[in-house]
N, C-alpha and C. Protein backbone atom coordinates (compact mmCIF):
# COMPACT_ATOMS: atom_id res chain seq x y z
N UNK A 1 56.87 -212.99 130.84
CA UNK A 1 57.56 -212.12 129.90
C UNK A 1 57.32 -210.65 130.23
N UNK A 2 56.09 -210.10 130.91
CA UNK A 2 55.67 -208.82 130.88
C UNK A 2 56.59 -208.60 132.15
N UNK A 3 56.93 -209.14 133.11
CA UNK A 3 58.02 -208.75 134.36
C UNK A 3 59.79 -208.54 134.07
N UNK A 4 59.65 -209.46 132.96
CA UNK A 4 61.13 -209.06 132.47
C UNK A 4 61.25 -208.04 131.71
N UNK A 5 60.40 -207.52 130.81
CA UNK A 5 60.26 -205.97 129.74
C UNK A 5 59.90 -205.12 131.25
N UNK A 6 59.29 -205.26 131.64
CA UNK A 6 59.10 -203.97 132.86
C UNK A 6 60.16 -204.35 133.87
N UNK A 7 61.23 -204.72 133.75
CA UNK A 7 62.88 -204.77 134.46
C UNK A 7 63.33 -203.96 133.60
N UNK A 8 63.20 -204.37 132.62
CA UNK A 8 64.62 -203.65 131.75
C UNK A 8 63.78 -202.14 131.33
N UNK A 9 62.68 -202.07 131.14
CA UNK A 9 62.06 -200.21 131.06
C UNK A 9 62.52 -199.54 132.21
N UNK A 10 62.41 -200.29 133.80
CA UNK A 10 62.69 -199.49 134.56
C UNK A 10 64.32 -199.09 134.72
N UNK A 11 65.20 -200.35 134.01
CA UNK A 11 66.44 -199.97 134.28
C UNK A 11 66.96 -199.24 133.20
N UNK A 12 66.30 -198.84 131.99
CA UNK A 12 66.35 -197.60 130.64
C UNK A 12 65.73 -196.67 131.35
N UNK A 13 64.61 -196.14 132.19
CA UNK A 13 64.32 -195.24 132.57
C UNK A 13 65.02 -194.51 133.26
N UNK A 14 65.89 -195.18 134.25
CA UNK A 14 66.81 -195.20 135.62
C UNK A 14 68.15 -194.37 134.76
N UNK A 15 68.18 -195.42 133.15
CA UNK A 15 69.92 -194.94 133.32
C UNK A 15 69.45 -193.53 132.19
N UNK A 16 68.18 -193.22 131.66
CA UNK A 16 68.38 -192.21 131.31
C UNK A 16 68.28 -191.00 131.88
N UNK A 17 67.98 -191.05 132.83
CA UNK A 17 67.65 -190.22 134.47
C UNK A 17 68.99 -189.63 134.70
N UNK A 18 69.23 -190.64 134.97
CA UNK A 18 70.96 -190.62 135.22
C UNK A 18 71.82 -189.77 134.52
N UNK A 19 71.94 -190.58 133.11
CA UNK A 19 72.85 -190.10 132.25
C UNK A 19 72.55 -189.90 131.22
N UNK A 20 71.64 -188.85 131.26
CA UNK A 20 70.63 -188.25 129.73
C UNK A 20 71.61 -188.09 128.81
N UNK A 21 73.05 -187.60 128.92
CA UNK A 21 73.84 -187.24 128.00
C UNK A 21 74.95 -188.12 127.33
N UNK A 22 74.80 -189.63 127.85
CA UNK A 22 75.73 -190.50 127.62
C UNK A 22 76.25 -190.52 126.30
N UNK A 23 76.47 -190.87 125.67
CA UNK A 23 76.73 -191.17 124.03
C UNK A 23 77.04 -192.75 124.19
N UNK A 24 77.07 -193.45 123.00
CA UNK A 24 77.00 -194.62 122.18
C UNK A 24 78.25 -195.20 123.05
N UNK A 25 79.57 -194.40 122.48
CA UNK A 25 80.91 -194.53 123.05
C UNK A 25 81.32 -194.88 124.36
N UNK A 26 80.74 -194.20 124.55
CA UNK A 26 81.03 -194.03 126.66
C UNK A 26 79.81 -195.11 127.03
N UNK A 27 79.09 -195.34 126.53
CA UNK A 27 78.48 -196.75 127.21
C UNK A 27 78.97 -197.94 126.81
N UNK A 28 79.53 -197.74 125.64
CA UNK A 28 80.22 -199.04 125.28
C UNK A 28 81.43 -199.87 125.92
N UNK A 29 81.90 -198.07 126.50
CA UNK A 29 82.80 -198.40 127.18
C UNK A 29 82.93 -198.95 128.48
N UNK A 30 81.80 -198.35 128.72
CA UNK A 30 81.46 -198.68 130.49
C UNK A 30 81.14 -200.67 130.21
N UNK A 31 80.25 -201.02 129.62
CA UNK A 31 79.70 -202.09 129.45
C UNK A 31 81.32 -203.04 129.27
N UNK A 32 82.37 -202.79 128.48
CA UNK A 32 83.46 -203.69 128.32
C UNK A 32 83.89 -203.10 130.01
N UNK A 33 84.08 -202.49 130.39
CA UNK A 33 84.78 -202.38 131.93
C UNK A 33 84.21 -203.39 132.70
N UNK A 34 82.46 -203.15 132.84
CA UNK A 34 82.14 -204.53 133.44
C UNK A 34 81.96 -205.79 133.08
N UNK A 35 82.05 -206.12 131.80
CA UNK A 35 82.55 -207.36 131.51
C UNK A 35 83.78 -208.09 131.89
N UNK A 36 84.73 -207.14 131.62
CA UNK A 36 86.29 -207.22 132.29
C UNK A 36 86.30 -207.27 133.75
N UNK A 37 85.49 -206.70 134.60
CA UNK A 37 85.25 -207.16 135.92
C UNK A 37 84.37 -208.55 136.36
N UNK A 38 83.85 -209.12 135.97
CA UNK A 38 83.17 -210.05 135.42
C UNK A 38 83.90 -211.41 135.38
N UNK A 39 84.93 -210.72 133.89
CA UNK A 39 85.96 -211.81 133.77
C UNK A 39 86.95 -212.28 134.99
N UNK A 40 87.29 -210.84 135.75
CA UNK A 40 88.27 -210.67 136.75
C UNK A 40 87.18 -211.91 137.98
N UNK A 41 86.10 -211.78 138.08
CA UNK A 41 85.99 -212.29 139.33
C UNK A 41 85.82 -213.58 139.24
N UNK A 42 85.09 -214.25 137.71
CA UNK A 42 84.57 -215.22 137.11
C UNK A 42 86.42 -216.34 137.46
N UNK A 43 87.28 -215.79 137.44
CA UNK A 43 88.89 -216.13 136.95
C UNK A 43 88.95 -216.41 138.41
N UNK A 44 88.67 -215.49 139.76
CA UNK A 44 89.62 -215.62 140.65
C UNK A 44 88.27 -216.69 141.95
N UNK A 45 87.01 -216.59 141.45
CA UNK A 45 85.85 -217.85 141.85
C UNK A 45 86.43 -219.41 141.25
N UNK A 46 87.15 -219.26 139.77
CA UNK A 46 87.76 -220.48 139.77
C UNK A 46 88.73 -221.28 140.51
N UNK A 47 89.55 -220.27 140.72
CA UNK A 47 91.07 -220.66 141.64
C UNK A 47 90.59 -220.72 143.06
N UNK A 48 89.60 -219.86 143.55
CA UNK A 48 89.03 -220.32 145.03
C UNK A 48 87.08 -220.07 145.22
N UNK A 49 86.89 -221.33 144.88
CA UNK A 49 85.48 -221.52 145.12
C UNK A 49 84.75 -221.24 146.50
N UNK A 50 85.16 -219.61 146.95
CA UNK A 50 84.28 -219.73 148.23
C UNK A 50 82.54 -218.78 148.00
N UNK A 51 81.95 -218.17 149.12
CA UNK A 51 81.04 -217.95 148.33
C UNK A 51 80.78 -216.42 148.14
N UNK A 52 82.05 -215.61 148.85
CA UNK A 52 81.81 -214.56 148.35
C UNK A 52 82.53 -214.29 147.04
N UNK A 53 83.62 -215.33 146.50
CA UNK A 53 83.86 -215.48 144.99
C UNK A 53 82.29 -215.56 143.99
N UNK A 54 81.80 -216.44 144.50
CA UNK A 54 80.71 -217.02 143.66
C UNK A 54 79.82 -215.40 144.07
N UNK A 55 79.28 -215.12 144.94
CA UNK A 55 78.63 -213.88 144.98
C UNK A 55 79.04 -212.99 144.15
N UNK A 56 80.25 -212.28 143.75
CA UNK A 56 80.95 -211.19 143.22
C UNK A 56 80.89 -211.77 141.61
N UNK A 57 80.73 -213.06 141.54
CA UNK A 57 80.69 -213.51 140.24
C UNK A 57 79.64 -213.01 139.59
N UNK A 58 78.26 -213.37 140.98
CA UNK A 58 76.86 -213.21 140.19
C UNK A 58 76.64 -211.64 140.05
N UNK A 59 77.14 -211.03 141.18
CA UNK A 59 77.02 -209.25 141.22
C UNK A 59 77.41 -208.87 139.65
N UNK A 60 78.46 -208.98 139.50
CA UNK A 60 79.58 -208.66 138.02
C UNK A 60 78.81 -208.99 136.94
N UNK A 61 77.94 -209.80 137.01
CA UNK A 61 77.70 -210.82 135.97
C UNK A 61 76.26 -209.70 135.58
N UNK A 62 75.57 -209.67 136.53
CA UNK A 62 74.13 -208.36 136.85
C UNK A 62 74.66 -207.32 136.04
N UNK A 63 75.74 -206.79 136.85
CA UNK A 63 76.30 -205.19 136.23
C UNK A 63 76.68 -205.18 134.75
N UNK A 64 76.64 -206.71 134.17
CA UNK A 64 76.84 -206.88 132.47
C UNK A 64 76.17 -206.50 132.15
N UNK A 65 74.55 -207.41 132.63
CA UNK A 65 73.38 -207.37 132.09
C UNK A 65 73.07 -206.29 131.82
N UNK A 66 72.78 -205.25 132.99
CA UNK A 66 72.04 -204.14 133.51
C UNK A 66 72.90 -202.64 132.34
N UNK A 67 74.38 -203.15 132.45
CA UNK A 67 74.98 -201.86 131.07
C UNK A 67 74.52 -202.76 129.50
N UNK A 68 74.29 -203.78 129.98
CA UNK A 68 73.87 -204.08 128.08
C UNK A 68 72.54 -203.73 127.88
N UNK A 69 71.54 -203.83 128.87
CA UNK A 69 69.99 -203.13 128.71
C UNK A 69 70.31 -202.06 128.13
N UNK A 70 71.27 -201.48 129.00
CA UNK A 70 71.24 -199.73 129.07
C UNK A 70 71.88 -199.39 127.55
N UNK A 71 72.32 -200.65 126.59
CA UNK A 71 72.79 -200.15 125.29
C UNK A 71 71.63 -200.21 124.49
N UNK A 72 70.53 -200.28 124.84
CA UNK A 72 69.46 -201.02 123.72
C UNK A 72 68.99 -198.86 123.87
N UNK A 73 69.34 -197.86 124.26
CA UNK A 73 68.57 -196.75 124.06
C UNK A 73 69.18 -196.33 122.64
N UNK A 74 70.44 -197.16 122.01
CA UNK A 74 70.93 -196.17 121.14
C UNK A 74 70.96 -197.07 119.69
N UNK A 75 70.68 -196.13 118.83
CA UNK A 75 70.53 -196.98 117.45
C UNK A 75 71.18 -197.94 116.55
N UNK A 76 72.55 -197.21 117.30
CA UNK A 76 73.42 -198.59 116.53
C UNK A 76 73.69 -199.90 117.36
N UNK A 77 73.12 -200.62 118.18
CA UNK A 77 72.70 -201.30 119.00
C UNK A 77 71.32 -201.70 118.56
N UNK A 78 70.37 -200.94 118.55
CA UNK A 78 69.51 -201.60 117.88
C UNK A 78 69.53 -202.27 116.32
N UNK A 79 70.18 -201.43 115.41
CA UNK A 79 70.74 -202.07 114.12
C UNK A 79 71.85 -203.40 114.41
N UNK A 80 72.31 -203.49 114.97
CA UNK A 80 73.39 -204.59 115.43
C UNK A 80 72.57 -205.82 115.91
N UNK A 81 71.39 -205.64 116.74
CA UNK A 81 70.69 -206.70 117.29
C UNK A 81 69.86 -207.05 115.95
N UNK A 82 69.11 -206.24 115.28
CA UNK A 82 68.39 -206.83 113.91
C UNK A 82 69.40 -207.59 113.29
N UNK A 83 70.95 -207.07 112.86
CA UNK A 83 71.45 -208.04 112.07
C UNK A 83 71.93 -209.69 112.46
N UNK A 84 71.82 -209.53 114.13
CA UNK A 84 72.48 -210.34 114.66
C UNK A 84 71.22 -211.44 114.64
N UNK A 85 69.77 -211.36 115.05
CA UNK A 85 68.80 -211.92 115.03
C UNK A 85 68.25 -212.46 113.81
N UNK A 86 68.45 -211.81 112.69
CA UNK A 86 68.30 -212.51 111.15
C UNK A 86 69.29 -213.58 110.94
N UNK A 87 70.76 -213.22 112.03
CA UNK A 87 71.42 -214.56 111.76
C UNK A 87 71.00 -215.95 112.45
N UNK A 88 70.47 -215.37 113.65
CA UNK A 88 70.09 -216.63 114.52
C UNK A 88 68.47 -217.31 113.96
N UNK A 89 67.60 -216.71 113.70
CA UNK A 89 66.62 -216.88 112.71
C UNK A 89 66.73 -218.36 111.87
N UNK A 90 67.94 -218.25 110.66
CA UNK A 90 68.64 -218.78 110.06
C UNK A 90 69.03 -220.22 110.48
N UNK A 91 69.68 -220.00 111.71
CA UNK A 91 70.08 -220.83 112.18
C UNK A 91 69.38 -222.17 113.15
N UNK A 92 70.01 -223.62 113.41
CA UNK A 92 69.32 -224.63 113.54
C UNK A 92 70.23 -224.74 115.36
N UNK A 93 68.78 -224.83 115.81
CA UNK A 93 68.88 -224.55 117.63
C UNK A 93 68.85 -226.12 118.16
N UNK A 94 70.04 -226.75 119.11
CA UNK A 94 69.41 -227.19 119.85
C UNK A 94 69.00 -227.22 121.60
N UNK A 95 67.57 -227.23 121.08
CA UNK A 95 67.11 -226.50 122.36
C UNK A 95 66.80 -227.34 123.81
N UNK A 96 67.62 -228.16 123.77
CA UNK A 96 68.19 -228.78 124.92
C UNK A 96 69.40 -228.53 125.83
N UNK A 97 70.45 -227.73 124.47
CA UNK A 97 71.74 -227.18 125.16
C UNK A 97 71.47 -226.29 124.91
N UNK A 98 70.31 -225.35 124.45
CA UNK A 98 70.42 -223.94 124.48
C UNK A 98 71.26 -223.09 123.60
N UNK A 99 71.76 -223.89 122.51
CA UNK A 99 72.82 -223.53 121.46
C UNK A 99 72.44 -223.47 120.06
N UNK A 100 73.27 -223.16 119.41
CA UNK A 100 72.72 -223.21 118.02
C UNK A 100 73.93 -224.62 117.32
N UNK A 101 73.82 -225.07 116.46
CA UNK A 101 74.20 -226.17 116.17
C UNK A 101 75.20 -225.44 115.09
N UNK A 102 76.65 -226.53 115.08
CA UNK A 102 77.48 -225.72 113.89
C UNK A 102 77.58 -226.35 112.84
């Protein structure tokens, strides 16, 4: 657990380095662009399974991760994850599929 919190500090450190001045907005935005790229490659790895499909899948898939870390610097993101986690709390997991049960 302590290697994955010291991933994501270094990649909040990195993007505030970067882009001390971002706002809420403009990361939100960036983060749906690479999701939408994501989707784009996730779509065209289906129709041809080779492996630089599957590579560009996993790249895209990183660049999600790495802009959704980068949303945890701003507060309404952090209020959004508290409400979202009191729901899952709540809720009955099974933790074989990794799901929550409906």
């Amino acid at each position: 657990m302590i290697k994955e919190l010291i991933t994501a500090y270094k990649i909040l450190k990195w993007h505030k380095k970067v882009f001390p001045k971002i706002s809420y907005d403009k990361q939100r935005e960036h983060l749906i662009s690479e999701m939408n790229e994501y989707n784009d490659a996730f779509e065209k790895w289906t129709k041809r399974k080779t492996k630089t499909n599957h590579w560009n899948v996993d790249i895209e898939r990183t660049d999600v991760i790495i802009s959704s870390i980068n949303m945890l610097r701003f507060p309404e993101t952090l209020s959004l994850i508290d409400t979202k986690m009191t729901i899952n709390k709540k809720r009955k997991w099974n933790t074989l599929k990794g799901r929550h049960e409906c």
